[in-house]
Protein backbone atom coordinates (compact mmCIF):
# COMPACT_ATOMS: atom_id res chain seq x y z
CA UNK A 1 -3.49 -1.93 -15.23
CA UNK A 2 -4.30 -0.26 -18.46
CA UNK A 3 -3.07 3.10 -19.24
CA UNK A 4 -6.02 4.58 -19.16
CA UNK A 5 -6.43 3.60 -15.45
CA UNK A 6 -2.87 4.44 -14.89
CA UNK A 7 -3.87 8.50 -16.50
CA UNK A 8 -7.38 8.54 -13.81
CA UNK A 9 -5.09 7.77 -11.03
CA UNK A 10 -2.71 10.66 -11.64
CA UNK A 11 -5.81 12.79 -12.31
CA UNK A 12 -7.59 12.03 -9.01
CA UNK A 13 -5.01 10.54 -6.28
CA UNK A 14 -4.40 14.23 -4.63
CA UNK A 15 -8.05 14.98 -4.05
CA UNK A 16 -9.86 11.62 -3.72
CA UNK A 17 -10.60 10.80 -0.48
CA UNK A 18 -9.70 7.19 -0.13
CA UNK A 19 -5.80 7.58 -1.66
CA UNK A 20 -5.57 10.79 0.37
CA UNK A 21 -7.09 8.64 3.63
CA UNK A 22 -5.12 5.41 2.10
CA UNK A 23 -1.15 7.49 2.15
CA UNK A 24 -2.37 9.09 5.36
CA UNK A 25 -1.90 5.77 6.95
CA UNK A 26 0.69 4.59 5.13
CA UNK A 27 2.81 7.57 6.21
CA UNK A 28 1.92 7.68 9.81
CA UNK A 29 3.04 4.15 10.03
CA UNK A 30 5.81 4.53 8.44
CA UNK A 31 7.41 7.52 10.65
CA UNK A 32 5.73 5.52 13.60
CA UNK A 33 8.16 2.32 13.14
CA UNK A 34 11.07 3.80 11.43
CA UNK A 35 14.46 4.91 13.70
CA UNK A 36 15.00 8.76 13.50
CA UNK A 37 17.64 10.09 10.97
CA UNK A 38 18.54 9.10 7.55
CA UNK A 39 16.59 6.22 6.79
CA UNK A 40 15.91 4.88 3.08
CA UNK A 41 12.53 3.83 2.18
CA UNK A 42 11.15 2.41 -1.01
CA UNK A 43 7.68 2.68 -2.26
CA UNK A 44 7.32 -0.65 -4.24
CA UNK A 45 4.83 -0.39 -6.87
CA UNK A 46 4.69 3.55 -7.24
CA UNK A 47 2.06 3.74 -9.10
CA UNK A 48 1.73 7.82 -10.98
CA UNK A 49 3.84 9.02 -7.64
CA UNK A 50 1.11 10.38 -5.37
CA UNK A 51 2.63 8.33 -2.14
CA UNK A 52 6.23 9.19 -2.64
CA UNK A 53 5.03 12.85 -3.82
CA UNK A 54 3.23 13.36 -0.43
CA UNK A 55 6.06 11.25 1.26
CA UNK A 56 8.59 14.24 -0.47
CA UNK A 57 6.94 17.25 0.58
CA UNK A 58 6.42 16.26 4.14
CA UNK A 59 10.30 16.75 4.67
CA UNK A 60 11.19 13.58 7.06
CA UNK A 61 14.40 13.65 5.67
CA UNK A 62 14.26 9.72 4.01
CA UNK A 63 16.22 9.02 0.93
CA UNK A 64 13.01 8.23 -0.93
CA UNK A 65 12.89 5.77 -4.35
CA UNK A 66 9.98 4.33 -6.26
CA UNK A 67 9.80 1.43 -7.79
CA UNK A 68 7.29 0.57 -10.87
CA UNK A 69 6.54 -1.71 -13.67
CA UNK A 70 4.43 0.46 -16.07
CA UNK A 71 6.34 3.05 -18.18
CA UNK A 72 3.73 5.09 -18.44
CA UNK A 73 3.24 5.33 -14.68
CA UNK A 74 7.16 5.95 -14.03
CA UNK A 75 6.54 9.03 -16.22
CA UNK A 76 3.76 10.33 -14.61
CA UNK A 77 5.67 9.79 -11.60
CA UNK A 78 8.88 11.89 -12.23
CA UNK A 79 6.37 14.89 -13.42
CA UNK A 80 5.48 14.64 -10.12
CA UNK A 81 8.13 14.35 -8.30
CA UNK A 82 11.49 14.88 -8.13
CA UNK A 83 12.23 11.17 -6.01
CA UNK A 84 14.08 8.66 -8.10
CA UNK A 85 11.84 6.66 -10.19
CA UNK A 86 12.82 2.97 -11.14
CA UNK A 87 11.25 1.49 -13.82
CA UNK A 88 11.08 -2.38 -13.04
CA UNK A 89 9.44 -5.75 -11.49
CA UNK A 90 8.38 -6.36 -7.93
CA UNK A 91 8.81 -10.09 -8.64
CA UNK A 92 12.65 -9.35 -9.18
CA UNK A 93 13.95 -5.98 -7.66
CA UNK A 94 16.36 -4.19 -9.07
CA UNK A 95 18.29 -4.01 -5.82
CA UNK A 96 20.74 -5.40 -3.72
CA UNK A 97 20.27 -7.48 -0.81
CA UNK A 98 19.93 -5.45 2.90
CA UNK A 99 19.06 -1.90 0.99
CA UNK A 100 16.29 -0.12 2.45
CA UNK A 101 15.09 0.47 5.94
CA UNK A 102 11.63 0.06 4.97
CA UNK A 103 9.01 -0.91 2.26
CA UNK A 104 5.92 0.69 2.05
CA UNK A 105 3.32 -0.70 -0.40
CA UNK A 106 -0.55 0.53 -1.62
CA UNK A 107 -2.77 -1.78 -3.27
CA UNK A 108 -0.50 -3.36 -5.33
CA UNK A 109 -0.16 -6.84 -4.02
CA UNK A 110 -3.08 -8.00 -5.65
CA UNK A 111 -1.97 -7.04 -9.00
CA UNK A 112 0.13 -9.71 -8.66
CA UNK A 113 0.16 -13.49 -9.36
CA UNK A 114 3.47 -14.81 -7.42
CA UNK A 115 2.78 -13.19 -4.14
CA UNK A 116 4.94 -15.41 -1.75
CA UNK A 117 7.91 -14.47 -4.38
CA UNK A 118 6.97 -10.29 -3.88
CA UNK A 119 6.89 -10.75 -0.15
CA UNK A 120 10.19 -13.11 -0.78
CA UNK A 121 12.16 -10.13 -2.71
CA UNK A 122 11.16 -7.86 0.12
CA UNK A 123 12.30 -9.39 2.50
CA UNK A 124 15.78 -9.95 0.59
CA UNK A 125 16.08 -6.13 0.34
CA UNK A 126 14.96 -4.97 3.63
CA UNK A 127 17.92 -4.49 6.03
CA UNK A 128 17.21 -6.98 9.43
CA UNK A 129 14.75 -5.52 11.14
CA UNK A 130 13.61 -3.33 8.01
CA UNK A 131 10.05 -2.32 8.27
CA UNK A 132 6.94 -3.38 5.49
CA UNK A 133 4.18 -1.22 5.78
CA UNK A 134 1.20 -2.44 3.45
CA UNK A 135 -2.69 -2.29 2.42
CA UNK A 136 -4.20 -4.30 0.29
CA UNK A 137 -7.77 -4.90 -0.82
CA UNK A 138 -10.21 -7.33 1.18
CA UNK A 139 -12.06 -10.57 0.83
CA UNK A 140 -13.23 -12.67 -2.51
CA UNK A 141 -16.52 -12.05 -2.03
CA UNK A 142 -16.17 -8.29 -2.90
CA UNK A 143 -15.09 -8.99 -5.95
CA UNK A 144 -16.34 -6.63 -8.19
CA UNK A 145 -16.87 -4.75 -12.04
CA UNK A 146 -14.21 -2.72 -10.08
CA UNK A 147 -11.60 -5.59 -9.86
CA UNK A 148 -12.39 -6.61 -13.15
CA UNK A 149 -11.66 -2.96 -14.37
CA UNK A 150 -8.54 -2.47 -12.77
CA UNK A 151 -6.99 -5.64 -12.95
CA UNK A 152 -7.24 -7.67 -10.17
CA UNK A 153 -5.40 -11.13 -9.38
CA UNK A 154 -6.63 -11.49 -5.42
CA UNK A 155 -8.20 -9.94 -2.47
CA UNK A 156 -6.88 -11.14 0.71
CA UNK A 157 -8.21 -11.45 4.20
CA UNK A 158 -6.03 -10.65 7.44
CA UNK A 159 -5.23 -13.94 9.09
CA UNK A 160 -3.74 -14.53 5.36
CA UNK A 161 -1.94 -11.72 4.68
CA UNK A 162 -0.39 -12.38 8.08
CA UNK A 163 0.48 -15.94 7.34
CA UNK A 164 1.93 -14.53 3.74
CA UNK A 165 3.89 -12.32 5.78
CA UNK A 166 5.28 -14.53 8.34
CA UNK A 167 6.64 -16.93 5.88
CA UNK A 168 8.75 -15.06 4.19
CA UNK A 169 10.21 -14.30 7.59
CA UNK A 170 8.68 -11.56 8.57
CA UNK A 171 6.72 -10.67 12.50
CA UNK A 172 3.47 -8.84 12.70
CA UNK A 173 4.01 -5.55 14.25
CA UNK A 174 0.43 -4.33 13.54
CA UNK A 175 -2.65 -5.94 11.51
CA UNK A 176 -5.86 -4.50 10.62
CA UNK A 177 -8.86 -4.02 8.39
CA UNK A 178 -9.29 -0.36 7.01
CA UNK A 179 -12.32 1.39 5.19
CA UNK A 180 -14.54 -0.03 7.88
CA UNK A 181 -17.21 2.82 8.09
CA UNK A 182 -17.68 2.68 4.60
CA UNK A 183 -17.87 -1.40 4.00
CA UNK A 184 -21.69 -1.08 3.99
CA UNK A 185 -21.46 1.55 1.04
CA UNK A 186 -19.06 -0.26 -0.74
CA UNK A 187 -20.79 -3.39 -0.31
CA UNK A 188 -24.02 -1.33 -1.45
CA UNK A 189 -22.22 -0.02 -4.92
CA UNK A 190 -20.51 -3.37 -5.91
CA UNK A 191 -23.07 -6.00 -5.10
CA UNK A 192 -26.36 -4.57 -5.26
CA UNK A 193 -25.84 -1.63 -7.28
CA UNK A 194 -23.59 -1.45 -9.31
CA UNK A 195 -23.57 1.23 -12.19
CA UNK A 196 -24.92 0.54 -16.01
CA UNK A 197 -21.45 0.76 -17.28
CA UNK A 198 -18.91 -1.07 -15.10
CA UNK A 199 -15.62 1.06 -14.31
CA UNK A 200 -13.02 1.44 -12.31
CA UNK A 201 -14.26 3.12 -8.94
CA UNK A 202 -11.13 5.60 -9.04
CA UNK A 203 -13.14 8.80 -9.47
CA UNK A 204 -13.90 11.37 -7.62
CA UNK A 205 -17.41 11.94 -6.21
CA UNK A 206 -19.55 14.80 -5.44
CA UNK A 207 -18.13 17.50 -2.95
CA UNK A 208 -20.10 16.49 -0.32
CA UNK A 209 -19.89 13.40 -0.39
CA UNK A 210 -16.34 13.70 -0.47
CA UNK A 211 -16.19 15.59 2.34
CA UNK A 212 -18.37 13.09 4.33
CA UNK A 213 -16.33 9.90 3.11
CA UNK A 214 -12.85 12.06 4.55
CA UNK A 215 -14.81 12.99 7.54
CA UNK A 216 -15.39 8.38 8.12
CA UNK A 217 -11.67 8.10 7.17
CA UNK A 218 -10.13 10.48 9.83
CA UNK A 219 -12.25 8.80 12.70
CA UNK A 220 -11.31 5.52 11.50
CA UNK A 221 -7.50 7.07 11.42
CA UNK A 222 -7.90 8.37 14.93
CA UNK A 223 -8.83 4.82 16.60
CA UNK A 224 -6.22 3.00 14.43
CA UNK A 225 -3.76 5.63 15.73
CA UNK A 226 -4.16 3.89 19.20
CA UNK A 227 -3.15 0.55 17.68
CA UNK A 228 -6.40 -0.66 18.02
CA UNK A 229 -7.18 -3.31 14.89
CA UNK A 230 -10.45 -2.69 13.50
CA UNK A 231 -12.37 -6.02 12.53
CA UNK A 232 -13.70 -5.50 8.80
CA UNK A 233 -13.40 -3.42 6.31
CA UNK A 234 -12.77 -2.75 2.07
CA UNK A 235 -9.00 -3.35 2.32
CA UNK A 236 -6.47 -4.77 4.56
CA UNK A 237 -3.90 -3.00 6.47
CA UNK A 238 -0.38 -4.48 8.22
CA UNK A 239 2.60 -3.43 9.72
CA UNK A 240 5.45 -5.98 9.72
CA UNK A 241 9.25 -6.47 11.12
CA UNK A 242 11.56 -8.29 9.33
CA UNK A 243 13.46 -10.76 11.59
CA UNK A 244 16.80 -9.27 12.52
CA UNK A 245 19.68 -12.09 12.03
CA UNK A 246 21.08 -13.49 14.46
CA UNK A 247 24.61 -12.06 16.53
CA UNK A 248 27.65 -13.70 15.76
CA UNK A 249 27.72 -15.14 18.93
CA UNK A 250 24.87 -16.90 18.68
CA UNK A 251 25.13 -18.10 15.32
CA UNK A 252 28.72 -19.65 17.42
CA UNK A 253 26.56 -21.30 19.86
């Protein structure tokens, strides 16, 4: 993304209600699927920190490290946060093999050209049975001034995002769309009116409307709380396992 995009983000990410909705989910999951104790989890494509900032201050006691391409994002990052910043490439992580207990992941996916080689490296640096926890935004035909704005290389669907998953050797735990109330107004602002000058949509709106678009998001979190997948919606959601490998004894036959 530009740098300018990068600066809005750490301007708004606290307050707005779809990143505050957005690492909401992400974190439930997260504590959800992950064993208790000292677990290490990586946030893989950081972003200006607000994930791993709110990920922090909750206190579940994971060792906690971002990961990020942009240098001007890493710094925004570590003035936010006192988490270990890592300034470097999804496509090749700076990691060994077996690291972390769990990935988590917002919206970065589809920054990204070579997904299957992403989804490869994560796999490579998840322990077996490491968790990935990631959204991402939905379906080509939303494609948008927004997109163009911020960068975009792909919007996925579910059934794909699955299939991505499950060939780099990963099972679906949990698979969902998210933003679902809202679709209709997104669909209303991108397609049919969208505004004189096209920008990014990462800005925060009136207070009451705000508090209206929160008030969609925690129903929507409530009834995906049940593990019940919802079937449309602005952005995709999943929850995967990485296959543990096999026991000695059975790789003796």
């Amino acid at each position: 993304m530009q740098i300018d995009e990068y600066r809005k983000l750490a301007e708004v990410e606290d307050r707005m209600w779809y990143f505050r909705a957005l690492h909401q989910r992400l974190e439930y999951w997260l504590k959800r699927k992950l064993p208790a104790g000292r677990v290490k989890v990586l946030d893989a494509g950081c972003g200006t920190g607000g994930l791993i900032r709110r990920l922090e201050l909750a206190g579940h006691g994971w060792e906690l490290t971002g990961l990020e391409l942009s240098p001007v994002a890493c710094e925004l990052a570590r003035q936010r946060t006192t988490v270990k910043i890592r300034e470097g490439s999804l496509v090749t992580m700076p990691f060994w093999d077996d690291s972390y207990d769990a990935i988590v992941t917002g919206d970065v996916l589809y920054h990204i050209e070579d997904v299957p080689r992403v989804l490869g490296e994560f796999a490579r640096c998840l322990k077996p049975g490491g968790i990935v926890v990631l959204n991402e935004p939905a379906y080509r035909w939303l494609w948008s001034y927004h997109d163009t704005a911020v960068e975009s290389k792909h919007r996925f669907t579910r059934p794909e995002l699955r299939q991505r998953l499950q060939a780099a050797g990963f099972e679906i735990e949990f698979a969902s769309y998210a933003n679902f109330f809202v679709l209709p107004l997104v669909v209303a602002r991108r397609k049919l009116f969208p505004p004189k000058q096209p920008a990014s949509d990462v800005q925060l709106s009136a207070a009451p409307v705000e508090a209206f678009l929160s008030f969609l998001a925690e129903v929507e979190f409530t009834w995906m709380k049940c593990g019940l997948p919802l079937p449309a919606g602005s952005s995709v959601f999943v929850v995967a396992r990485k296959k543990a490998a096999p026991d000695a004894a059975t790789r003796a036959g």
